[in-house]
C-alpha atoms as a PDB file:
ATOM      1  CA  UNK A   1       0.000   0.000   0.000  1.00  0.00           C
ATOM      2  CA  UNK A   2       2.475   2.886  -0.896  1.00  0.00           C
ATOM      3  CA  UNK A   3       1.632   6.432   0.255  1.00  0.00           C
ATOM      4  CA  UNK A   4       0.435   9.180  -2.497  1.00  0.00           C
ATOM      5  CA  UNK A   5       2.823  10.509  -4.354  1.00  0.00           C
ATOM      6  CA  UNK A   6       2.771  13.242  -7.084  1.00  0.00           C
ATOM      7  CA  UNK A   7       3.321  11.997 -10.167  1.00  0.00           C
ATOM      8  CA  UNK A   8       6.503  13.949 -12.077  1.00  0.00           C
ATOM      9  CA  UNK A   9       9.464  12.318 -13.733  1.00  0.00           C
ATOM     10  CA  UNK A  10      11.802  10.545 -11.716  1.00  0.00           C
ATOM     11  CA  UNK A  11      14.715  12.782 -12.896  1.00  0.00           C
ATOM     12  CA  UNK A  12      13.861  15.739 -11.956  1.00  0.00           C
ATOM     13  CA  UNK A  13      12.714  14.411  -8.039  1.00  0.00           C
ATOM     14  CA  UNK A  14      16.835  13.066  -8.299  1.00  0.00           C
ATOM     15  CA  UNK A  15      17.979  16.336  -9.413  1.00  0.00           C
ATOM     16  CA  UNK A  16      16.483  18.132  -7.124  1.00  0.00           C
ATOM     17  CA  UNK A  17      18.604  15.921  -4.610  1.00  0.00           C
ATOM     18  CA  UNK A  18      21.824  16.268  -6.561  1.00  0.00           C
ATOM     19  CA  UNK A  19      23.935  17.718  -3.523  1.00  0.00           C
ATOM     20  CA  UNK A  20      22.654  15.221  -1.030  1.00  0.00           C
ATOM     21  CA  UNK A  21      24.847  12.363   0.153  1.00  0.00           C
ATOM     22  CA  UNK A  22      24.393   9.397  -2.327  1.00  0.00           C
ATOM     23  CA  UNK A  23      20.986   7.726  -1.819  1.00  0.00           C
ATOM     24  CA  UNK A  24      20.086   4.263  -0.553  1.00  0.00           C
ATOM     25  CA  UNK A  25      17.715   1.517  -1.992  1.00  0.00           C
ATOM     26  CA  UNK A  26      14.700   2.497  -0.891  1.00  0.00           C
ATOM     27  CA  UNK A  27      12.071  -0.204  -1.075  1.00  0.00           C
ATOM     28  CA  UNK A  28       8.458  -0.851   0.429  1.00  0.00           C
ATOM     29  CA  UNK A  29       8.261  -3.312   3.094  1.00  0.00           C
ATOM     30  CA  UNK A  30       6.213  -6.418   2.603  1.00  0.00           C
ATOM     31  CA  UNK A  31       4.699  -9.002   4.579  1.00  0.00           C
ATOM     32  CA  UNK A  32       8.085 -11.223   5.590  1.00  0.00           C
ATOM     33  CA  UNK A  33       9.923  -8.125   6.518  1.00  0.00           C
ATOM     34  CA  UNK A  34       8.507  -7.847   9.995  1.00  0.00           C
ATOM     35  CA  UNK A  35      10.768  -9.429  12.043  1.00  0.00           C
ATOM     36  CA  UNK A  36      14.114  -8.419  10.915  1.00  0.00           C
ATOM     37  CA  UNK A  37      12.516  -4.167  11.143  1.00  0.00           C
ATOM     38  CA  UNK A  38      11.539  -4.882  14.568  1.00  0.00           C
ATOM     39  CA  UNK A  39      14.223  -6.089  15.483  1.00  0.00           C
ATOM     40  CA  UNK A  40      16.025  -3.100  13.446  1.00  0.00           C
ATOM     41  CA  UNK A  41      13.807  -0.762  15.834  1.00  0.00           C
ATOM     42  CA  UNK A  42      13.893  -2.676  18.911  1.00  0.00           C
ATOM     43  CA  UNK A  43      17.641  -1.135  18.783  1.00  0.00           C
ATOM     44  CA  UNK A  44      16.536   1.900  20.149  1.00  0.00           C
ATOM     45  CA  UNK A  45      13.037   1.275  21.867  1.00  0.00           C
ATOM     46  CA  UNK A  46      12.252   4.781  23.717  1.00  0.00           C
ATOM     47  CA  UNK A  47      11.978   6.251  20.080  1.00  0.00           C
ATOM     48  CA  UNK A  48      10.697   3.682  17.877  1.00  0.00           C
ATOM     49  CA  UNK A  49       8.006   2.414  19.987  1.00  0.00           C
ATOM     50  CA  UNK A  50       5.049   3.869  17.713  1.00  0.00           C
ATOM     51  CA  UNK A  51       6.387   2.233  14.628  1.00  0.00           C
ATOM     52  CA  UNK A  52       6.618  -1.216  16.539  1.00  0.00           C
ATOM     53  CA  UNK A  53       3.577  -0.809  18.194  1.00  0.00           C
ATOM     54  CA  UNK A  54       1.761  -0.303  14.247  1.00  0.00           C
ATOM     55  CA  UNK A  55       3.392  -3.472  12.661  1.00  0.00           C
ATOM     56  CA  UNK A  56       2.800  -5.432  15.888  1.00  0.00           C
ATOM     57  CA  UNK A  57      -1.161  -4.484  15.907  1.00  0.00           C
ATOM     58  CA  UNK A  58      -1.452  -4.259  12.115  1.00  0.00           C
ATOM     59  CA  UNK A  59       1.704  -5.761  10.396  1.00  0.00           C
ATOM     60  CA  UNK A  60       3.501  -3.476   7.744  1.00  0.00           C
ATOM     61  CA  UNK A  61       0.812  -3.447   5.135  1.00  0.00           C
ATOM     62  CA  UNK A  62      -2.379  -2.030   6.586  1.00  0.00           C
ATOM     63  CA  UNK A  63      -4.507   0.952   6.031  1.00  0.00           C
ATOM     64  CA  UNK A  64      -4.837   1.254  10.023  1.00  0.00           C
ATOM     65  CA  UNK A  65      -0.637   2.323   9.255  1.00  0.00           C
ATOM     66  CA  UNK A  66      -2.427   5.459   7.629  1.00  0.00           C
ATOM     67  CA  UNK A  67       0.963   5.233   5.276  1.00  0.00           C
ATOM     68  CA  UNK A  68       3.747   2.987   4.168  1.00  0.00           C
ATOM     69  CA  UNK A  69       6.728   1.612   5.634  1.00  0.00           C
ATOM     70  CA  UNK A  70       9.710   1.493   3.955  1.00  0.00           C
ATOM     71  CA  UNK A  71      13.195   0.449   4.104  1.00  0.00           C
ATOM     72  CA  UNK A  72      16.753   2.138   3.274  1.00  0.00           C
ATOM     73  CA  UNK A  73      19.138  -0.219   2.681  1.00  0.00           C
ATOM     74  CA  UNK A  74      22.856   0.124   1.947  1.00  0.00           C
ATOM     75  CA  UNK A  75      25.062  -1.431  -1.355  1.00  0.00           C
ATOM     76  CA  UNK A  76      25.144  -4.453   0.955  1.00  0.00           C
ATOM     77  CA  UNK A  77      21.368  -4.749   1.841  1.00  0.00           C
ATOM     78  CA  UNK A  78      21.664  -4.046   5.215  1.00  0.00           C
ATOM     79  CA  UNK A  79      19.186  -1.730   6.884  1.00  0.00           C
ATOM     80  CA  UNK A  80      19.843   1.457   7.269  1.00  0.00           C
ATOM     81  CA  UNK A  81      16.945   2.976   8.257  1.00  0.00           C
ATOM     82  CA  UNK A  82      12.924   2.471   8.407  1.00  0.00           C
ATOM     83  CA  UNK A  83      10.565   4.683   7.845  1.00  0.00           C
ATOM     84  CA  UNK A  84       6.984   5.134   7.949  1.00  0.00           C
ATOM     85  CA  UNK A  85       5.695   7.921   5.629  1.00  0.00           C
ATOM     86  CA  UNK A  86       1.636   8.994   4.956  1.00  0.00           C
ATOM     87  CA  UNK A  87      -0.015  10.601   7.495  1.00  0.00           C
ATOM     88  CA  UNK A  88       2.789  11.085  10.333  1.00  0.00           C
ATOM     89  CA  UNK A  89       5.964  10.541   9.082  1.00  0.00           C
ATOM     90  CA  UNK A  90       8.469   9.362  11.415  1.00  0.00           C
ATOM     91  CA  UNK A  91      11.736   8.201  10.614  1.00  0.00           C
ATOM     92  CA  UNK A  92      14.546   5.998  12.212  1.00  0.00           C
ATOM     93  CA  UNK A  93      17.927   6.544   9.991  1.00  0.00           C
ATOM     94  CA  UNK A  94      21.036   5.506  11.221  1.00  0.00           C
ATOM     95  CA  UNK A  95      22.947   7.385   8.293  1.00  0.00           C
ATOM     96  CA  UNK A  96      22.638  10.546   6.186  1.00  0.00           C
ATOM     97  CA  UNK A  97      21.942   8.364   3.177  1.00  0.00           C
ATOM     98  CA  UNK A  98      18.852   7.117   4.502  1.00  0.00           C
ATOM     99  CA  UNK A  99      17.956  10.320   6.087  1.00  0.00           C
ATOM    100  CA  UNK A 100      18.094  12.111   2.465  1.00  0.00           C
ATOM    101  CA  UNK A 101      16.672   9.382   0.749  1.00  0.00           C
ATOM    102  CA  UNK A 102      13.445   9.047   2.916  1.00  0.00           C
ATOM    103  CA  UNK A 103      13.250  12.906   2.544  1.00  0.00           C
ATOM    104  CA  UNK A 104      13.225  12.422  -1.101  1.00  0.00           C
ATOM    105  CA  UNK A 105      10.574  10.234  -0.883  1.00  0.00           C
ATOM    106  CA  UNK A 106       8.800  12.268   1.603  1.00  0.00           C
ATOM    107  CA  UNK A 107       8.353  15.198  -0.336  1.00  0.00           C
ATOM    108  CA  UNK A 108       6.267  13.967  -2.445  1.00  0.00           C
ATOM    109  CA  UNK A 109       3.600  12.407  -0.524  1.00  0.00           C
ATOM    110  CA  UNK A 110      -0.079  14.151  -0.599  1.00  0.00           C
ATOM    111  CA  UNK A 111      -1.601  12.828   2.307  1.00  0.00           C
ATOM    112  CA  UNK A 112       1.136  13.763   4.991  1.00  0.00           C
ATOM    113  CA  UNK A 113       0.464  16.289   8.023  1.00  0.00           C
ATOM    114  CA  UNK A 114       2.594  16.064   9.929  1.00  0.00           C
ATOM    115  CA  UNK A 115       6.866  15.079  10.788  1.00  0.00           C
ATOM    116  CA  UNK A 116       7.522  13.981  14.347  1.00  0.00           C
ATOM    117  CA  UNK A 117      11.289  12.809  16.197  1.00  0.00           C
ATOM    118  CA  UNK A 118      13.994  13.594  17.660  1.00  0.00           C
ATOM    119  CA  UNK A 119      14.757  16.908  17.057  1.00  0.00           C
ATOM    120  CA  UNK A 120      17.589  16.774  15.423  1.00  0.00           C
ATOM    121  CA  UNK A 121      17.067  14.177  13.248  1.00  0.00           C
ATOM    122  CA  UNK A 122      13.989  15.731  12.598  1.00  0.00           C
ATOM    123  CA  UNK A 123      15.976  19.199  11.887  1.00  0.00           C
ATOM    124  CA  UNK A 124      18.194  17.599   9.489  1.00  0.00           C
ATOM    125  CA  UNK A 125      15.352  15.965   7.459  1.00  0.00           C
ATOM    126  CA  UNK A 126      13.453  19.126   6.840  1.00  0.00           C
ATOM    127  CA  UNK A 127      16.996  20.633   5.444  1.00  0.00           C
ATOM    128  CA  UNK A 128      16.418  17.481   2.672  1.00  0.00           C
ATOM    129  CA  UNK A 129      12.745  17.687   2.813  1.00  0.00           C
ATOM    130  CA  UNK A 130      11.943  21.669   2.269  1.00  0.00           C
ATOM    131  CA  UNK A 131      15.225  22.533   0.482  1.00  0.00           C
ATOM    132  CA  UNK A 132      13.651  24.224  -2.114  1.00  0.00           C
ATOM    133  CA  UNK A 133      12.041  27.021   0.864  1.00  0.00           C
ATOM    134  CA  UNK A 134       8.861  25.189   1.760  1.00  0.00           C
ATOM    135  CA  UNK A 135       7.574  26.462   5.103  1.00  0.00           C
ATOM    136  CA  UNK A 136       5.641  24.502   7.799  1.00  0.00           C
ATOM    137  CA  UNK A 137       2.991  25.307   8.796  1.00  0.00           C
ATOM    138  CA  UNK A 138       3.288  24.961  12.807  1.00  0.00           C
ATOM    139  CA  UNK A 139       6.500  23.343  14.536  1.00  0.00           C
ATOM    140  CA  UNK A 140       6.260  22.202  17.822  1.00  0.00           C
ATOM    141  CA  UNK A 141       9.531  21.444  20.073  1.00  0.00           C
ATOM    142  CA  UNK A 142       8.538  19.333  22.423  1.00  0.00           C
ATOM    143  CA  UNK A 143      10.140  16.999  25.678  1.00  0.00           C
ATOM    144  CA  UNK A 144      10.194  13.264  25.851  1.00  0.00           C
ATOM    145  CA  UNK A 145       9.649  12.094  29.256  1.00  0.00           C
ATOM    146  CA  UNK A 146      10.700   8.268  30.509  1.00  0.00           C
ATOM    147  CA  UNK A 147       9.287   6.776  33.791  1.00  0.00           C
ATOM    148  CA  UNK A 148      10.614   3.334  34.596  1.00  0.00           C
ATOM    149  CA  UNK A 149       9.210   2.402  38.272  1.00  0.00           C
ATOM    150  CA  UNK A 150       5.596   2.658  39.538  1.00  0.00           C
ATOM    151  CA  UNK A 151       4.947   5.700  41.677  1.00  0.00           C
ATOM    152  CA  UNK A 152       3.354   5.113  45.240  1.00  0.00           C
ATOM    153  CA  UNK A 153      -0.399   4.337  44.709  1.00  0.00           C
ATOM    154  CA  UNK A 154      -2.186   6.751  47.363  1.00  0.00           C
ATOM    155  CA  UNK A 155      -6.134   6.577  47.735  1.00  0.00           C
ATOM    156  CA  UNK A 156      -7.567   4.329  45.091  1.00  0.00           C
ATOM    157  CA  UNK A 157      -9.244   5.392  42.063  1.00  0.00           C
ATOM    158  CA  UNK A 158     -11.987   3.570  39.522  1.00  0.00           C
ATOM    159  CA  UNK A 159      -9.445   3.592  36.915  1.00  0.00           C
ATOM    160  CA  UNK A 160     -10.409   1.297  34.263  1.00  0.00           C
ATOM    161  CA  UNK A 161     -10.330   0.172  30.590  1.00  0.00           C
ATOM    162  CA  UNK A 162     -12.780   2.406  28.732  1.00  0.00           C
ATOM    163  CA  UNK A 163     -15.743   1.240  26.447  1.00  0.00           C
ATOM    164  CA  UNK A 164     -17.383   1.786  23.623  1.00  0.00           C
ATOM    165  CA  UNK A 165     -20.384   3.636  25.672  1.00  0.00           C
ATOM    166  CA  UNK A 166     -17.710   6.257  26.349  1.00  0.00           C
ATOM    167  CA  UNK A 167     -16.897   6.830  22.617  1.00  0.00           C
ATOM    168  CA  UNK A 168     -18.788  10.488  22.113  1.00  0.00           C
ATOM    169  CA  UNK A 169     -17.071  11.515  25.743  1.00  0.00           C
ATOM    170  CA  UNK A 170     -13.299  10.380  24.783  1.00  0.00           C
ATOM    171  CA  UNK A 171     -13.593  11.549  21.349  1.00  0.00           C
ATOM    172  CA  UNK A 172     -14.313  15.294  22.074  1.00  0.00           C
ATOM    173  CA  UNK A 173     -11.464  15.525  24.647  1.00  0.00           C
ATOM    174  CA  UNK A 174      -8.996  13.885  22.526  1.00  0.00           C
ATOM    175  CA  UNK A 175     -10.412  16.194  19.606  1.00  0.00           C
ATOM    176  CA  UNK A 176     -10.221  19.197  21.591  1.00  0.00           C
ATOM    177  CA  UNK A 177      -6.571  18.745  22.754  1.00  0.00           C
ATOM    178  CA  UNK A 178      -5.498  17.945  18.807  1.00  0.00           C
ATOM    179  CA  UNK A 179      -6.845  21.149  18.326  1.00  0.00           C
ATOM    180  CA  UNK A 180      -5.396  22.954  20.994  1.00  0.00           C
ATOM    181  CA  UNK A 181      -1.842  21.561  20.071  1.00  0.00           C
ATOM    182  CA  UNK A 182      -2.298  22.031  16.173  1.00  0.00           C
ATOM    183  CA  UNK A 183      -5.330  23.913  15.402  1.00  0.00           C
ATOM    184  CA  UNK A 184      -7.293  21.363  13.603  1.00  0.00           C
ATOM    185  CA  UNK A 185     -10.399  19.644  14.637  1.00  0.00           C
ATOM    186  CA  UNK A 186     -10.165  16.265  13.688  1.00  0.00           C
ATOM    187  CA  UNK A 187     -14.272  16.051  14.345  1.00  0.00           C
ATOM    188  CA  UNK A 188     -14.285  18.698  11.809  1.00  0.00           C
ATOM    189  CA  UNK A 189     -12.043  17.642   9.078  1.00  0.00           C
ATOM    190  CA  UNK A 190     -12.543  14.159   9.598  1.00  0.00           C
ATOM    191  CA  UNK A 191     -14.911  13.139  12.084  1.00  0.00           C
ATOM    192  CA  UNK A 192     -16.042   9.803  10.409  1.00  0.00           C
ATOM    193  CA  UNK A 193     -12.307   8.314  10.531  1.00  0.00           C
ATOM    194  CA  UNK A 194     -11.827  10.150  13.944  1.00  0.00           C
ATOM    195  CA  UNK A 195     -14.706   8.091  15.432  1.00  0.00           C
ATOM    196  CA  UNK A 196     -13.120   5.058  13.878  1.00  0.00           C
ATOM    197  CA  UNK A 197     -10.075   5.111  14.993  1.00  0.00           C
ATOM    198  CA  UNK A 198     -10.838   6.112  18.875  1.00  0.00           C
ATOM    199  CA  UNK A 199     -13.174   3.373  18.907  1.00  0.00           C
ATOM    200  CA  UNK A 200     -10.570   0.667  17.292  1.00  0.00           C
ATOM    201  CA  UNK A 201      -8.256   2.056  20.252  1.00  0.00           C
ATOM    202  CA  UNK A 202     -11.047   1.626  22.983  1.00  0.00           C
ATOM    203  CA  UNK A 203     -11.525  -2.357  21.505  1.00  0.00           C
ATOM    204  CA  UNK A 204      -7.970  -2.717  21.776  1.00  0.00           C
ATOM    205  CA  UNK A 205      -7.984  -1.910  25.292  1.00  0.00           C
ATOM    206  CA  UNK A 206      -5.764   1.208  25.233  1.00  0.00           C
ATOM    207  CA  UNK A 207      -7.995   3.741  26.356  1.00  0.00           C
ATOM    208  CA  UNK A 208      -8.041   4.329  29.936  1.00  0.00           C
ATOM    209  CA  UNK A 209     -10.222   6.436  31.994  1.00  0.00           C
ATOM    210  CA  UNK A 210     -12.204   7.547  35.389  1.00  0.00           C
ATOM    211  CA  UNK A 211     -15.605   8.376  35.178  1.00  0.00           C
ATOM    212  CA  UNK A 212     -17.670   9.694  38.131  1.00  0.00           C
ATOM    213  CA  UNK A 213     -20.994  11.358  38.228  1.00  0.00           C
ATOM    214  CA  UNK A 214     -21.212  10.619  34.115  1.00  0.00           C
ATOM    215  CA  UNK A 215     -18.187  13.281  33.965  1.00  0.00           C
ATOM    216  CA  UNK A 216     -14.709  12.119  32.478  1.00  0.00           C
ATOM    217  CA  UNK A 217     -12.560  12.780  35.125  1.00  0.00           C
ATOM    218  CA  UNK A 218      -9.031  11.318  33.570  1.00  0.00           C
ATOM    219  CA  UNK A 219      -8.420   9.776  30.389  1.00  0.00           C
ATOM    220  CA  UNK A 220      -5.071   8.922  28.822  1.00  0.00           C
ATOM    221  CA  UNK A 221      -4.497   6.636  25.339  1.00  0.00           C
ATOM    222  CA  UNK A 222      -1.777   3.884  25.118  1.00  0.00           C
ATOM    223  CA  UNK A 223      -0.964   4.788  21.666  1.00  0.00           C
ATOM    224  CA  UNK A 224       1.865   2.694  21.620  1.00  0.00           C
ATOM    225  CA  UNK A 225       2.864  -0.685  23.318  1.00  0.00           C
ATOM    226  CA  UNK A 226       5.308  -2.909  23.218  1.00  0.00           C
ATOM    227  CA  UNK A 227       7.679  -4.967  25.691  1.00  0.00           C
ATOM    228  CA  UNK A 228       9.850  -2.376  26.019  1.00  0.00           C
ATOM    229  CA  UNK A 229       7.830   0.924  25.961  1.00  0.00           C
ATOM    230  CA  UNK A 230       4.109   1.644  26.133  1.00  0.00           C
ATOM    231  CA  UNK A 231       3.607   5.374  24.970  1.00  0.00           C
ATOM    232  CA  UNK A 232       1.170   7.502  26.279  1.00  0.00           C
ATOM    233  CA  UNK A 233      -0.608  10.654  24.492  1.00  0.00           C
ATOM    234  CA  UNK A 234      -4.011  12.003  24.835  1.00  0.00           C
ATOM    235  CA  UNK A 235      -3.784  12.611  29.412  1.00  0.00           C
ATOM    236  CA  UNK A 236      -6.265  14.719  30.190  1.00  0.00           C
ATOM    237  CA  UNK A 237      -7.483  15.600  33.604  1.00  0.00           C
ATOM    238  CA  UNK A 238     -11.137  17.386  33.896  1.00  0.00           C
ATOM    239  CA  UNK A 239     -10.310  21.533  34.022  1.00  0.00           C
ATOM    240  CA  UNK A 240     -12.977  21.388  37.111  1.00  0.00           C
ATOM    241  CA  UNK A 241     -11.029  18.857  38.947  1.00  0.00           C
ATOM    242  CA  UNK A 242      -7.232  19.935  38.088  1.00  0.00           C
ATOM    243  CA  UNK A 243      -5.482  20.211  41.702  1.00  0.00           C
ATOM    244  CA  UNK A 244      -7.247  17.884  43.472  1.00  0.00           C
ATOM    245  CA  UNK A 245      -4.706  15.632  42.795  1.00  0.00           C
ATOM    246  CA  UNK A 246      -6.504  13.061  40.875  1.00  0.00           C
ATOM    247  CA  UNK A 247      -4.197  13.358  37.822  1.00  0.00           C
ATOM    248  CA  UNK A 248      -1.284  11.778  40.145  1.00  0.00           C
ATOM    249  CA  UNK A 249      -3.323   9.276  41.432  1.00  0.00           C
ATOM    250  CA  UNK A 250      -4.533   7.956  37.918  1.00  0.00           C
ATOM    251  CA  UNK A 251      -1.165   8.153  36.535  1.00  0.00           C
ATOM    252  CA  UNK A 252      -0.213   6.418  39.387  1.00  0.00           C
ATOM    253  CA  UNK A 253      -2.441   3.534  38.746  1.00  0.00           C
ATOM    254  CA  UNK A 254      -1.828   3.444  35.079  1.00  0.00           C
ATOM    255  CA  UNK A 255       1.763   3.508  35.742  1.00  0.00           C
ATOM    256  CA  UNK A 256       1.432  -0.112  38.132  1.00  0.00           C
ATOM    257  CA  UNK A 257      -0.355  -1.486  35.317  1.00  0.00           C
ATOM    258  CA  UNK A 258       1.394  -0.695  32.516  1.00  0.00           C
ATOM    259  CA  UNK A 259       4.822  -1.294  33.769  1.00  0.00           C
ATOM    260  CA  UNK A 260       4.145  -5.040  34.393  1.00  0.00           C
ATOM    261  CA  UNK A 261       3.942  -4.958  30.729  1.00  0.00           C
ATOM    262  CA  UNK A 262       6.593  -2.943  29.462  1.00  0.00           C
ATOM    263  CA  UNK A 263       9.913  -1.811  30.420  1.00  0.00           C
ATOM    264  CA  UNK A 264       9.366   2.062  30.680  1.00  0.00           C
ATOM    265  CA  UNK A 265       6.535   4.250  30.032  1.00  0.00           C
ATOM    266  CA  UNK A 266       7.092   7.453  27.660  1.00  0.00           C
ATOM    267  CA  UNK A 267       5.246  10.278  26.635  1.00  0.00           C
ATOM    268  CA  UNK A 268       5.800  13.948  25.254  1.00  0.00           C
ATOM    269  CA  UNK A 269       4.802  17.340  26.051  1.00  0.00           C
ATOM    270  CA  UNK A 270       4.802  21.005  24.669  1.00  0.00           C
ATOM    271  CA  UNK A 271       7.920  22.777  26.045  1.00  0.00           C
ATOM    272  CA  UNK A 272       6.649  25.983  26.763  1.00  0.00           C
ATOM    273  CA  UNK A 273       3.561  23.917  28.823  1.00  0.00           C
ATOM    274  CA  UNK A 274       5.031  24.178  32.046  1.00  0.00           C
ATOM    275  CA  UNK A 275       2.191  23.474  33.651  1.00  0.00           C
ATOM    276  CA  UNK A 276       2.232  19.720  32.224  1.00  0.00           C
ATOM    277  CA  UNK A 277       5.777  19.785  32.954  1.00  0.00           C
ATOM    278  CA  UNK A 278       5.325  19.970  36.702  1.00  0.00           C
ATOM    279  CA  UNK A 279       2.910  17.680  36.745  1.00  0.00           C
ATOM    280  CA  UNK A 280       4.549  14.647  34.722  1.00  0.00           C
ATOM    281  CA  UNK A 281       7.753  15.544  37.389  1.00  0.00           C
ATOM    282  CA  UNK A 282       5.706  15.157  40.023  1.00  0.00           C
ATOM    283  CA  UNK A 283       4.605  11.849  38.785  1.00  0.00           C
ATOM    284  CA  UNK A 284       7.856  10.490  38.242  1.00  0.00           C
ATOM    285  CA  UNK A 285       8.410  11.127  34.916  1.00  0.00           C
ATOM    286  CA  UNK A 286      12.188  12.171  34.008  1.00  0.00           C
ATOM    287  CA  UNK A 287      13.095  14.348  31.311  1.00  0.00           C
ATOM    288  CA  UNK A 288      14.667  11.955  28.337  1.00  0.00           C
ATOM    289  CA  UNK A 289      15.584  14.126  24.938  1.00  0.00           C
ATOM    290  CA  UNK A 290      14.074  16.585  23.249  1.00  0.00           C
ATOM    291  CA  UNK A 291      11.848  15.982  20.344  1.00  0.00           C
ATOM    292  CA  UNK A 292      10.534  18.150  17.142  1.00  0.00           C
ATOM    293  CA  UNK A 293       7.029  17.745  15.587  1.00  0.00           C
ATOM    294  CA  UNK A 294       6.467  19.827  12.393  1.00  0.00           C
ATOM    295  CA  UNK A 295       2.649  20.150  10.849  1.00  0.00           C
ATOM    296  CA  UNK A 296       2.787  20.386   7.380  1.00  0.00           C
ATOM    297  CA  UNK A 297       0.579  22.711   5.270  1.00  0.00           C
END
């Protein structure tokens, strides 16, 4: 299933590269491919985890992937990098060639909004990727945070796995924080594929929550799992109820759960939201590396 591309001669996409370092093979992954890329990823866990987590739930060809993955390899087919590109584009390159070469590819893709990493990884594929002056439309530098043991669990909360009854309530908060972070309503632009996808999350089991009084209290999304990292995004705490300290206590219960499953737990955070900040800290969540996510026009 390769992403959308624009279709324009091959030469002039490789002349537009000229002064890049000499590209890889770049090639579309396949069904087969899956073990030897996660093990490729499983390298460096903290910052692959999303792309495991897709090809574990949905294997490398799947239109839940909202893109393709693909594969940079060197003269001696060795990996060099793997990339997933559509939708979000996130890349793990462990050379310039496969950096420039998934940029290349990049570039040309339709459907993307948005580039997410490490930040300067992600800096340095942009330089490839908008060399001829393209602007983004928002950039976002942001803070990866790692917690790797449970925090003390304090009065007891009715944390628990949500359902589909709470679809219409998890929806609008996760809505309303994509479009507090990047201006776009997803229940706007897309709300049928929106719905879809929160309630393929909720069946997975990866939406967690506290509901009291028929009011969501705490919710947070395991976007990404695997035996080394689960990944959190989407924690919300009820603006009524902030200070009460029932954020701490449902991280703190998420946190006992999901570390008997994984390794660490990571998640990141607008820098200049020091609020958040505080608040992951005080849950015992340590600052890991910084990370860049740029929305695309």
């Amino acid at each position: 299933m390769s992403v959308t591309l624009m279709q324009q001669e091959s030469t002039a996409i490789f002349d537009r590269f000229a002064s890049v370092p000499e590209p890889g093979t770049v090639v579309e992954l396949d069904h087969g491919d899956e073990a030897e890329v996660l093990e490729f990823l499983a390298r460096r866990p903290i910052h692959t985890v999303f792309m495991a987590s897709q090809i574990r739930d949905n294997g490398l060809l799947s239109p839940h992937n909202r893109g393709s993955f693909y594969a940079c390899r060197d003269r001696h087919a060795r990996l060099e990098g793997v990339a997933l590109i559509g939708h979000a584009t996130l890349i793990e390159a462990r050379t310039e060639n496969a950096l420039a070469s998934f940029a290349r590819l990049a570039s040309n893709c339709m459907n993307a909004a948005l580039i997410r990493g490490e930040e300067e990884s992600v800096n340095n594929f942009w330089a490839y990727y908008a060399d001829s002056g393209q602007k983004p439309r928002l950039s976002c530098r942001e803070l990866l945070l790692e917690q790797r043991a449970p925090q003390p669990a304090g009065e007891t909360v009715d944390l628990r796995p949500a359902t589909l009854n709470d679809l219409e309530k998890v929806a609008a908060v996760n809505a309303s924080m994509v479009f507090e972070e990047c201006r776009i309503s997803p229940l706007r632009s897309d709300p049928g594929g929106f719905r879809l996808r929160t309630a393929r999350r909720i069946e997975q089991g990866r939406v967690w929550v506290w509901i009291q009084d028929n009011r969501l209290i705490f919710k947070a999304d395991v976007v990404g799992n695997t035996p080394e990292v689960a990944y959190l995004e989407g924690v919300q705490v009820h603006a009524e109820e902030r200070g009460q300290g029932y954020g701490t206590r449902c991280l703190a219960a998420l946190s006992s759960i999901l570390l008997q499953r994984s390794q660490s737990i990571s998640l990141t955070i607008n820098e200049r939201n020091k609020q958040a900040l505080k608040f992951f800290e005080n849950a015992g969540y340590k600052f890991h590396s910084l990370y860049e996510t740029i929305y695309l026009r």
